[in-house]
N, C-alpha and C. Protein backbone atom coordinates (compact mmCIF):
# COMPACT_ATOMS: atom_id res chain seq x y z
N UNK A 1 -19.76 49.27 30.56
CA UNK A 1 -19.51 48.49 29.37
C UNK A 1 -18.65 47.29 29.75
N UNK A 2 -18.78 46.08 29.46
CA UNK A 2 -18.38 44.68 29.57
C UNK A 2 -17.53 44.46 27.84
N UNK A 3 -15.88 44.51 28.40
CA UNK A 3 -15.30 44.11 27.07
C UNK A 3 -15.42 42.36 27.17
N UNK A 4 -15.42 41.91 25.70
CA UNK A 4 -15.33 40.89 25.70
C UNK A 4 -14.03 40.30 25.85
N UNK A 5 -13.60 39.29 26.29
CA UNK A 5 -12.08 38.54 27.26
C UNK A 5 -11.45 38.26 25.66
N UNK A 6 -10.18 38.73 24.92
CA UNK A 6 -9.63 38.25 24.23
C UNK A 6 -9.35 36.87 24.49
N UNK A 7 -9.29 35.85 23.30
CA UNK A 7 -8.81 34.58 23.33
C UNK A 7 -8.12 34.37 22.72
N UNK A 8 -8.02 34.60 21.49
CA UNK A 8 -6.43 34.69 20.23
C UNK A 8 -7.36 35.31 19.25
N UNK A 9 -6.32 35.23 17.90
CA UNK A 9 -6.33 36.59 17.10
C UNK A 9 -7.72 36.71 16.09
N UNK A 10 -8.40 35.83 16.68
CA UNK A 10 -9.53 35.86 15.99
C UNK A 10 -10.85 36.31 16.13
N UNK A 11 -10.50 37.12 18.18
CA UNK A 11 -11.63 37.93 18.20
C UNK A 11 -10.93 39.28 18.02
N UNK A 12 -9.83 39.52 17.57
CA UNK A 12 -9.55 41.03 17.52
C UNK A 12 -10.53 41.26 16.49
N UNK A 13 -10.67 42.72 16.07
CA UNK A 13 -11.20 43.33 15.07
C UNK A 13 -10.92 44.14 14.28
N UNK A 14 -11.20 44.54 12.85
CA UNK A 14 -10.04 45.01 11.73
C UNK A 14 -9.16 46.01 12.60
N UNK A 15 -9.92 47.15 13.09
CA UNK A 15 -8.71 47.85 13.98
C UNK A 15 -7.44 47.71 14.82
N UNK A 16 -8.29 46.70 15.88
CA UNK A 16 -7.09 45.97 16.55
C UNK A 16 -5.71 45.16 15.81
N UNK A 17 -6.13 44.31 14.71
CA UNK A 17 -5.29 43.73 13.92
C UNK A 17 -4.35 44.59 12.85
N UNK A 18 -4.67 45.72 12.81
CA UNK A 18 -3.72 47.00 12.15
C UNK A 18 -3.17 47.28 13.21
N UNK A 19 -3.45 47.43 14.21
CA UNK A 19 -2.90 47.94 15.52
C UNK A 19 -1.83 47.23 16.12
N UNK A 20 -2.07 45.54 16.45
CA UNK A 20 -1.82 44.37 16.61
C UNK A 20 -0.59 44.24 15.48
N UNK A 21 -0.74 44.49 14.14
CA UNK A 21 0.46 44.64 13.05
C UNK A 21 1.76 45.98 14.01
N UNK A 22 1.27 46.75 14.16
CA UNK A 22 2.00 47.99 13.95
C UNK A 22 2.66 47.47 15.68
N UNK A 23 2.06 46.60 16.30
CA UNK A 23 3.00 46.71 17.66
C UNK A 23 4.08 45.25 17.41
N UNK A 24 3.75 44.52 16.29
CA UNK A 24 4.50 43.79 16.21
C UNK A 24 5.84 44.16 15.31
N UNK A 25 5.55 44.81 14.39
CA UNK A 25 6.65 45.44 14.16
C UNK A 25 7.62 46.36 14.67
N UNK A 26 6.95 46.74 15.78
CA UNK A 26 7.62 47.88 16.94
C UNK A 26 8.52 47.16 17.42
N UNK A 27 8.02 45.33 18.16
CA UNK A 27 8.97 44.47 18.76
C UNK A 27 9.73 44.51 17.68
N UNK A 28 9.89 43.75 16.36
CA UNK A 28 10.94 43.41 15.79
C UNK A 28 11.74 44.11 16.02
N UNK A 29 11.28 45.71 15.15
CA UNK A 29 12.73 46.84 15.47
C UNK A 29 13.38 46.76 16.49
N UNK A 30 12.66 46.43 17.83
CA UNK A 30 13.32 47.05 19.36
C UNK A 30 14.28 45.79 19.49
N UNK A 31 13.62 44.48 18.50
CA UNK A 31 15.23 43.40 18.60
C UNK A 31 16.18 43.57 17.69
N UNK A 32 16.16 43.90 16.80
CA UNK A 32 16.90 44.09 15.62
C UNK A 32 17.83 45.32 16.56
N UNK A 33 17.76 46.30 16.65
CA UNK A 33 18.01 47.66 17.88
C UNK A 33 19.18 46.90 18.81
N UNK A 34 18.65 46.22 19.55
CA UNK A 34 19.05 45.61 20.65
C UNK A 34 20.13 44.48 20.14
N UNK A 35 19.64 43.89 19.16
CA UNK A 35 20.72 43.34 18.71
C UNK A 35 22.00 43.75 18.16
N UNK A 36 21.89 44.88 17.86
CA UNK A 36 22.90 45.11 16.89
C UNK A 36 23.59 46.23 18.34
N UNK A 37 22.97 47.06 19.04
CA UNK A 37 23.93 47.56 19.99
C UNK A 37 24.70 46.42 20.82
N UNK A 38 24.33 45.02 20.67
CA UNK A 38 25.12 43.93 21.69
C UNK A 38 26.26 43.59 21.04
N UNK A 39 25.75 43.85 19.90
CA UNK A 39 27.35 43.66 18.77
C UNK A 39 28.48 44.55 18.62
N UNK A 40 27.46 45.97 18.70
CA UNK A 40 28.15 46.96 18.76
C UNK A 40 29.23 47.18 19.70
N UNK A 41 28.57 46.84 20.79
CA UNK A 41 29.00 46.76 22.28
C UNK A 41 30.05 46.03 22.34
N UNK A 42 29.85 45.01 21.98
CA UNK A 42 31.28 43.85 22.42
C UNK A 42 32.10 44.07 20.95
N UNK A 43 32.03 43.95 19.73
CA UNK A 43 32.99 43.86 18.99
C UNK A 43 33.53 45.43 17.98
N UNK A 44 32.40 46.50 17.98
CA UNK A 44 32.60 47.46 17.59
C UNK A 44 31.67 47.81 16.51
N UNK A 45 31.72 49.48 16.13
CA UNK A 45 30.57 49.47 15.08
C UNK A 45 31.14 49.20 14.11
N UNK A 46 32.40 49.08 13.14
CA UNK A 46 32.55 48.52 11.81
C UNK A 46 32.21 47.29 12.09
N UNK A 47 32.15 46.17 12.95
CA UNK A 47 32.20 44.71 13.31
C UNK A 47 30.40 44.44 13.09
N UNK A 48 29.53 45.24 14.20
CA UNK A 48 28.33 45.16 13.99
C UNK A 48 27.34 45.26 12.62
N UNK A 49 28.09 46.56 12.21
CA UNK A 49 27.67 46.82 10.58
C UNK A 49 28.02 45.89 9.36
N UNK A 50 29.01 45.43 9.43
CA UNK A 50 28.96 44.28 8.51
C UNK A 50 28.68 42.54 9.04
N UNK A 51 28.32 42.68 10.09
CA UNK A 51 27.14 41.64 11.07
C UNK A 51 25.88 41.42 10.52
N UNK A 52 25.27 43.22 10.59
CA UNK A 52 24.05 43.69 10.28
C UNK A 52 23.92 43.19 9.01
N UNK A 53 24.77 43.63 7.77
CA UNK A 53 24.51 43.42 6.40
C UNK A 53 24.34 42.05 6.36
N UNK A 54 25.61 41.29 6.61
CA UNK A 54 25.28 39.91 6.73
C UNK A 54 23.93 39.32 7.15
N UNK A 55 23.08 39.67 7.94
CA UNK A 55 21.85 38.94 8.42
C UNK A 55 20.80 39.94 7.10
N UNK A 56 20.74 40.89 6.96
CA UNK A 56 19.74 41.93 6.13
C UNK A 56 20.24 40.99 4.50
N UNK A 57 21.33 40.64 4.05
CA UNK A 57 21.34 40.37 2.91
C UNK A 57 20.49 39.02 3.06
N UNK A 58 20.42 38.20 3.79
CA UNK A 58 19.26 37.24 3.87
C UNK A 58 17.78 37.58 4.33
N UNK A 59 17.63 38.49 5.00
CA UNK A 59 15.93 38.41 5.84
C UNK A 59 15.22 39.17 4.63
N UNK A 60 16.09 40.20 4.15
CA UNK A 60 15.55 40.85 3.18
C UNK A 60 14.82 40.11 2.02
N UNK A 61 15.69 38.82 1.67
CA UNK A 61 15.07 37.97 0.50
C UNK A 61 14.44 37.36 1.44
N UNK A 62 14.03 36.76 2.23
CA UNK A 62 13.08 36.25 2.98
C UNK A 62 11.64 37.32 3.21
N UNK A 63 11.94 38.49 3.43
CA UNK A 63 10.99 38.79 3.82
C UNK A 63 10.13 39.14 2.66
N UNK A 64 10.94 39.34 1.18
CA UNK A 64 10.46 39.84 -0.05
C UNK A 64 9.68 37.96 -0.72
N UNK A 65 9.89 37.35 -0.08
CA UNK A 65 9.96 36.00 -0.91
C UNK A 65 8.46 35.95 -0.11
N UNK A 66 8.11 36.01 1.28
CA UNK A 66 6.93 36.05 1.73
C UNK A 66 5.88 37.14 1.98
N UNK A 67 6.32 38.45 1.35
CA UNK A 67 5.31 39.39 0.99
C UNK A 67 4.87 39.03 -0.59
N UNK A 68 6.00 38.50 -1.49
CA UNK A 68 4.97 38.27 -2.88
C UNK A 68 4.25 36.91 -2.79
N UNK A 69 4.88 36.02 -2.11
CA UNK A 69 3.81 34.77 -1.66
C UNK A 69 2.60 34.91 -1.13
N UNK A 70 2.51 35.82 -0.15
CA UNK A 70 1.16 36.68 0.55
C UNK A 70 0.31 36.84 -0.45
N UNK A 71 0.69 38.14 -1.73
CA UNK A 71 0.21 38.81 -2.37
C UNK A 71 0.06 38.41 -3.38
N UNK A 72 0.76 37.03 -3.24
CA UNK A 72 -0.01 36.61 -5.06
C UNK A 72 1.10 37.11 -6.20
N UNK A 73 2.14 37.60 -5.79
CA UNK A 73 2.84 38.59 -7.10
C UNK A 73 3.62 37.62 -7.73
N UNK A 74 3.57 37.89 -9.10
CA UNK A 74 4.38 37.02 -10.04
C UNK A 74 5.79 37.35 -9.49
N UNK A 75 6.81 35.94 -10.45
CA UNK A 75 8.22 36.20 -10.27
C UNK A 75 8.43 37.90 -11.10
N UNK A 76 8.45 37.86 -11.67
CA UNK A 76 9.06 39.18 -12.60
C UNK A 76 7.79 40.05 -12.83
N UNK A 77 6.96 40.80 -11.45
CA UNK A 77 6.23 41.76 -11.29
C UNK A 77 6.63 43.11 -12.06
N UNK A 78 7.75 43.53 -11.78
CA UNK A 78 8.10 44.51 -12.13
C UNK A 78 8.36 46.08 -11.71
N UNK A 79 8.07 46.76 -11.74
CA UNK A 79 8.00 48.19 -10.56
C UNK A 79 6.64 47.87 -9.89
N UNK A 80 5.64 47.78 -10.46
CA UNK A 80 4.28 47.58 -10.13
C UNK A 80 4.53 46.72 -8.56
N UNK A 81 5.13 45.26 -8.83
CA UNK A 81 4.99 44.78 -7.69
C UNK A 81 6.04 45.05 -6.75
N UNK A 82 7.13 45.45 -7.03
CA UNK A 82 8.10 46.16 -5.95
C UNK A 82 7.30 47.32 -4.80
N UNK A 83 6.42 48.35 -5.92
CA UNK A 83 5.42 49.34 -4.88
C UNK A 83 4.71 48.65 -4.43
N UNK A 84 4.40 47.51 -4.34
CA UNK A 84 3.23 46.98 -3.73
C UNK A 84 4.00 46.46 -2.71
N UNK A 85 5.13 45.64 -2.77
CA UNK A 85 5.70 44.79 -1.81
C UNK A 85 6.24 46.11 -0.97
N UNK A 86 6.45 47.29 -1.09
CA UNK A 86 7.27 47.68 -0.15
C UNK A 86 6.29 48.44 0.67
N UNK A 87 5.58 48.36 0.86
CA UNK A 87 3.95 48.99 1.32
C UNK A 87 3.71 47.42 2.37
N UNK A 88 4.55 46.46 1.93
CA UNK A 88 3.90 45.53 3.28
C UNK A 88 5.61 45.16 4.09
N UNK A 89 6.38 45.92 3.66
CA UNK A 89 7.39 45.35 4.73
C UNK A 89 7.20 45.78 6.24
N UNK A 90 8.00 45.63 7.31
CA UNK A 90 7.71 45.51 8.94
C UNK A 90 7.57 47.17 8.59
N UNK A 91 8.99 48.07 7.55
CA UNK A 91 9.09 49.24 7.88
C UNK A 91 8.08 49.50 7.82
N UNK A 92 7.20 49.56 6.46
CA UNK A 92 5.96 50.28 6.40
C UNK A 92 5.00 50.50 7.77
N UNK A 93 4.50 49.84 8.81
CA UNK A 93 4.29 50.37 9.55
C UNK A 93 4.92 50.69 10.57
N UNK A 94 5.70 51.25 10.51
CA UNK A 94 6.41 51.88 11.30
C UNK A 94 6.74 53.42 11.10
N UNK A 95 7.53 53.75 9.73
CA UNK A 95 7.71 54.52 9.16
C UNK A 95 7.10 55.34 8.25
N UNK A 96 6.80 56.65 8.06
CA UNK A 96 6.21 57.46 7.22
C UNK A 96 7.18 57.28 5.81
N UNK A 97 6.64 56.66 4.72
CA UNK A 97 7.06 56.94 3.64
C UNK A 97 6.40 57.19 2.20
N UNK A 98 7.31 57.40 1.24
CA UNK A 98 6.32 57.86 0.36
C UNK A 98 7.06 56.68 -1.08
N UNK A 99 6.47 57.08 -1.87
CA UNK A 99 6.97 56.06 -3.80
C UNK A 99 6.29 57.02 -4.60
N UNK A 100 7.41 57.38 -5.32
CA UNK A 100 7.69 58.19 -6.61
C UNK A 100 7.69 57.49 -7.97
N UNK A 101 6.56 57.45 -9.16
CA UNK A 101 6.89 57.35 -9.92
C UNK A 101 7.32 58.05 -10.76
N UNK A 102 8.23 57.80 -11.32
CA UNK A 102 9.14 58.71 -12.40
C UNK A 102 9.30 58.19 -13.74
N UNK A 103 8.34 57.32 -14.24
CA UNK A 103 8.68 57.21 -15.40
C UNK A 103 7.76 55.77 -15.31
N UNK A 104 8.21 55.29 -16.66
CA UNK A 104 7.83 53.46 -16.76
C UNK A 104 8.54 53.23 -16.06
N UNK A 105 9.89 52.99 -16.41
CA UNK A 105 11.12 52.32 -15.74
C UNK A 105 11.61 52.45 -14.14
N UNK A 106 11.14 53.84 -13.83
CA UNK A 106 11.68 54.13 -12.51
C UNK A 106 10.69 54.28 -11.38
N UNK A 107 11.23 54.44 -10.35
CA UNK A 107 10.67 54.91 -9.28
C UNK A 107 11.94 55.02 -8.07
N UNK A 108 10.83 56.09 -7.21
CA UNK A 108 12.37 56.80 -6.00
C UNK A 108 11.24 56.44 -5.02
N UNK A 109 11.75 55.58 -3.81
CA UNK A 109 11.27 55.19 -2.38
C UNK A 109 11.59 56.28 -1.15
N UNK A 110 10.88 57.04 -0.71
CA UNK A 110 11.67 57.92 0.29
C UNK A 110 11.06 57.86 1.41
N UNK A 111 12.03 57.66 2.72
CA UNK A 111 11.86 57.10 3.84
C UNK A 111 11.44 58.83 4.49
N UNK A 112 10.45 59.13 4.98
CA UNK A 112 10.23 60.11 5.25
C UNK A 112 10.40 60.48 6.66
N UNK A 113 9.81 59.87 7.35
CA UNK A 113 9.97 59.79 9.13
C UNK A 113 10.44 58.63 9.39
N UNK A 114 11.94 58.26 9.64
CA UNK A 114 12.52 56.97 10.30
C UNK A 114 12.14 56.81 11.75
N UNK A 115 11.59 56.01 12.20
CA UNK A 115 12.08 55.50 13.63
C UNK A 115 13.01 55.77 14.68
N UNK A 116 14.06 55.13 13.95
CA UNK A 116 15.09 54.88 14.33
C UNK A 116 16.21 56.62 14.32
N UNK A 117 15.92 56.60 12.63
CA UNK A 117 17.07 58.32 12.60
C UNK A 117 16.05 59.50 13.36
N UNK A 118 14.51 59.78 13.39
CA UNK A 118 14.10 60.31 13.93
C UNK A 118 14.75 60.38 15.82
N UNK A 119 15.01 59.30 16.13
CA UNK A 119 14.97 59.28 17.99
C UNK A 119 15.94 59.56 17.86
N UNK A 120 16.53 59.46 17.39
CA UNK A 120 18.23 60.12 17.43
C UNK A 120 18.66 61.22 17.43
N UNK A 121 18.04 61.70 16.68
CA UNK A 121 17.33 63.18 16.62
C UNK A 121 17.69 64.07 17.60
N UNK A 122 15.85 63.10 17.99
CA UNK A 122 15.73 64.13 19.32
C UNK A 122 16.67 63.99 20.20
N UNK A 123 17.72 62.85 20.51
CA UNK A 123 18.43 62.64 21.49
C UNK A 123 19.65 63.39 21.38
N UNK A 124 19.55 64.17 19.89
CA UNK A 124 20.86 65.40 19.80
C UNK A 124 21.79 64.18 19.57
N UNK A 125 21.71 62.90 18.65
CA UNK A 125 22.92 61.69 18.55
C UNK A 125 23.11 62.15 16.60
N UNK A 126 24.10 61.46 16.69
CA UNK A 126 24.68 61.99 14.86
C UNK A 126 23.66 60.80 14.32
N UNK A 127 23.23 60.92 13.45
CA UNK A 127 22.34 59.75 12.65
C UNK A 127 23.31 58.44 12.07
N UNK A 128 22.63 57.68 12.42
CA UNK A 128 23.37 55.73 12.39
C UNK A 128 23.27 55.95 11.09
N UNK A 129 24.60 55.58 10.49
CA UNK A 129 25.35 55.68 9.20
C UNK A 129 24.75 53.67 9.01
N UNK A 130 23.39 54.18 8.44
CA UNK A 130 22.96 52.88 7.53
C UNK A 130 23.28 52.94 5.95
N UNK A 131 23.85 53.11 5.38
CA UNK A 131 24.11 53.34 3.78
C UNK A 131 24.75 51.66 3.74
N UNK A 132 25.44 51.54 4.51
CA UNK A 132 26.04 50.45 4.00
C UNK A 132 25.19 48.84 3.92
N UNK A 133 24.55 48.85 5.18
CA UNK A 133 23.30 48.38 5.49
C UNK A 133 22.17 48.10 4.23
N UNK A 134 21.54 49.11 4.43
CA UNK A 134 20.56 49.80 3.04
C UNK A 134 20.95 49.25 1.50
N UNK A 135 21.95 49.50 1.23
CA UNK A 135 22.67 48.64 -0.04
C UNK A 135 22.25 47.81 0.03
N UNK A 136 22.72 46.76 1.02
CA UNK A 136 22.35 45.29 0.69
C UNK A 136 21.01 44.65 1.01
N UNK A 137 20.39 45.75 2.02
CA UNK A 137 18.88 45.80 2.18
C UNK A 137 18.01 46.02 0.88
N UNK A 138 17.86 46.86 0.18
CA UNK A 138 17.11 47.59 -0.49
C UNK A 138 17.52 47.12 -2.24
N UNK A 139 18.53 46.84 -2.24
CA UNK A 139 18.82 45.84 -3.35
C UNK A 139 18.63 44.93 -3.56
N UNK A 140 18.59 43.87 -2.29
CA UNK A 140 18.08 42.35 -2.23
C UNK A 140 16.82 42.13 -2.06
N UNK A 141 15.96 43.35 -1.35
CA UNK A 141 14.75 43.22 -1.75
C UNK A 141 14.17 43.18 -3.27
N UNK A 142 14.84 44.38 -3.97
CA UNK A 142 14.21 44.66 -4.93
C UNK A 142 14.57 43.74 -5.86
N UNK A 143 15.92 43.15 -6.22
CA UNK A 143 16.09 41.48 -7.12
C UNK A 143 15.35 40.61 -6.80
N UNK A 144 14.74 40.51 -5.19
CA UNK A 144 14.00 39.09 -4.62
C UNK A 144 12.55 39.68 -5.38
N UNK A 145 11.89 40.57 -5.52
CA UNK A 145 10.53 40.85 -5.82
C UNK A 145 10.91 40.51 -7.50
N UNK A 146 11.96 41.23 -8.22
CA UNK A 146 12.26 40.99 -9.98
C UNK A 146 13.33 41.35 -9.96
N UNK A 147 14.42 40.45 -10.52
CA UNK A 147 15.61 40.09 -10.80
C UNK A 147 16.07 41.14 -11.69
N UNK A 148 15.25 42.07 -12.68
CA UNK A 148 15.17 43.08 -13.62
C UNK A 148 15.62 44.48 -12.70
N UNK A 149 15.28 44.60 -11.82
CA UNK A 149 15.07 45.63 -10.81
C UNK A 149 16.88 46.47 -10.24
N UNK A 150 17.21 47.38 -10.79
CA UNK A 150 18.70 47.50 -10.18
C UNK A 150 17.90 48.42 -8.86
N UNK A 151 19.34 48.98 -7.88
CA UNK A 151 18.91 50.03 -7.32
C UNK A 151 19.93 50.85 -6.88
N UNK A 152 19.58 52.34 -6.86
CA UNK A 152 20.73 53.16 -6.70
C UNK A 152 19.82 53.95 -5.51
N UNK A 153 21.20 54.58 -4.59
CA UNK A 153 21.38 54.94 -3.22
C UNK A 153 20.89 56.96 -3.78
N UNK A 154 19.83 57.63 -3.28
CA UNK A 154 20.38 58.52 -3.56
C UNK A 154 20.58 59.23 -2.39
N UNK A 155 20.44 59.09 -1.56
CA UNK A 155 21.06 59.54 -0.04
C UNK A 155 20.63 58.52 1.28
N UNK A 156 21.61 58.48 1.92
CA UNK A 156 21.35 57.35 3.16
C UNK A 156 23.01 57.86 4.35
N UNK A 157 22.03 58.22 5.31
CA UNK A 157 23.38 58.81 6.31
C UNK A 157 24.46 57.20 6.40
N UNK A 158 25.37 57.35 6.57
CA UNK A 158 26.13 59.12 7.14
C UNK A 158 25.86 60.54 5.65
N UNK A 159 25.64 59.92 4.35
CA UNK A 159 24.80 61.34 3.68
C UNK A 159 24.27 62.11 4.21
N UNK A 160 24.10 63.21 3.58
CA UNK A 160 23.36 64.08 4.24
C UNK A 160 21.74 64.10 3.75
N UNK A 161 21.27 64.03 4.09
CA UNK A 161 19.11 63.45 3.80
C UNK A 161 18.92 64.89 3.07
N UNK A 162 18.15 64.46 2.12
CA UNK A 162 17.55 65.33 1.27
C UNK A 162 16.34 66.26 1.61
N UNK A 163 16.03 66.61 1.32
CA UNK A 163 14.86 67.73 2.15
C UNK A 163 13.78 67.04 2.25
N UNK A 164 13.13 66.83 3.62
CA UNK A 164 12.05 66.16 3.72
C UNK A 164 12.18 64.62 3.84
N UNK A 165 13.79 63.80 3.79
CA UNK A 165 13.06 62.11 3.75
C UNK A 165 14.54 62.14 4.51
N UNK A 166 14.88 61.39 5.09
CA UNK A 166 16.12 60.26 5.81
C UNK A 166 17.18 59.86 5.10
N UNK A 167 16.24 58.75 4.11
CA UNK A 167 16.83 58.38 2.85
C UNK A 167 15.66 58.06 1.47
N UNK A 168 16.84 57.85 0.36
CA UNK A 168 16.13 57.57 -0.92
C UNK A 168 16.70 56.79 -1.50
N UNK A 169 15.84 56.16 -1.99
CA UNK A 169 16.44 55.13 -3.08
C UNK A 169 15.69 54.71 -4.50
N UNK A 170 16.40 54.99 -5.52
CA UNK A 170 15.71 54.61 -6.93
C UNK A 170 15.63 53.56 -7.23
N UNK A 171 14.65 53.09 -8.03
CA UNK A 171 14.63 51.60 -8.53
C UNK A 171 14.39 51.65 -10.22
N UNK A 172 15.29 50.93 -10.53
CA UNK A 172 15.07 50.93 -12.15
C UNK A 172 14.58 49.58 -12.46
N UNK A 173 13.92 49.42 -13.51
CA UNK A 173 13.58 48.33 -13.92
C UNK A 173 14.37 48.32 -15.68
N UNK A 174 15.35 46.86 -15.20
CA UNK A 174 16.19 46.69 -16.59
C UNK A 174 15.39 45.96 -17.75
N UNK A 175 14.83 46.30 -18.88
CA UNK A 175 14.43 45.47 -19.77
C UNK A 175 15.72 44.71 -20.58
């Protein structure tokens, strides 16, 4: 069999380009990773962690500002477009997760297989106390998709993870 010579992204094929997604998000994490242990490294982990937030309270509205631009989603989508937008962030392919609806108003996001808290895991390491992180992550997403949108933490280590997910987080939608 004679493969044909890639040239750019336009002879991949639907597979490859899911594939092609899922390794590009692998890089991001492994810089984001890398970045934040260089911080860690030289100035400390309270120093890095509120580093981290600092850059996440911006990429987050960036990255929410160009998944509803992608998708077409109105300003004030609502829960509707929050589940939709969070189905295209880097995590999503990366991470096993799931979305709970609970109502009109609500819904619970649960990070089921992390990446990141998974390898840690296995490496017998205490799980990276992202809560503080996550706040300003998972909140600024969800105002950047609809301004209506609050969000509450319901576990994120250093917590202790609820049966079956990493972390969780609710989203209300304020009328």
């Amino acid at each position: 069999m004679v493969l044909q010579p890639i040239k750019d992204i336009n002879d991949l094929s639907k597979e490859q380009l899911i594939e092609f997604v899922g390794s590009l998000s692998k890089r991001w994490l492994a810089h984001d990773g890398l970045w934040f242990q260089a911080v860690e490294k030289k100035y400390g982990m309270d120093a890095a962690i509120e580093a981290d937030a600092a850059a996440w309270e911006k990429f987050t509205v960036i990255e929410a500002n160009r998944i509803k631009q992608f998708l077409g989603l109105p300003e004030q989508g609502g829960l509707e477009a929050l589940e939709l937008a969070l189905k295209f962030r880097l995590y999503a392919f990366l991470n096993k997760q799931e979305i709970i609806r609970v109502g009109s108003d609500k819904l619970v996001f649960r990070m089921v297989d992390c990446r990141v808290q998974s390898a840690r895991e296995r490496k017998n390491m205490p799980f990276f106390p992202c809560k503080p992180v996550g706040l300003v992550e998972y909140s600024g997403f969800a105002r950047a998709i609809d301004s209506r949108i609050t969000t509450r933490c319901i576990c994120c280590p250093p917590d202790e993870p609820e049966q079956g997910c990493y972390c969780a987080w609710e989203f209300t939608l304020q009328e």
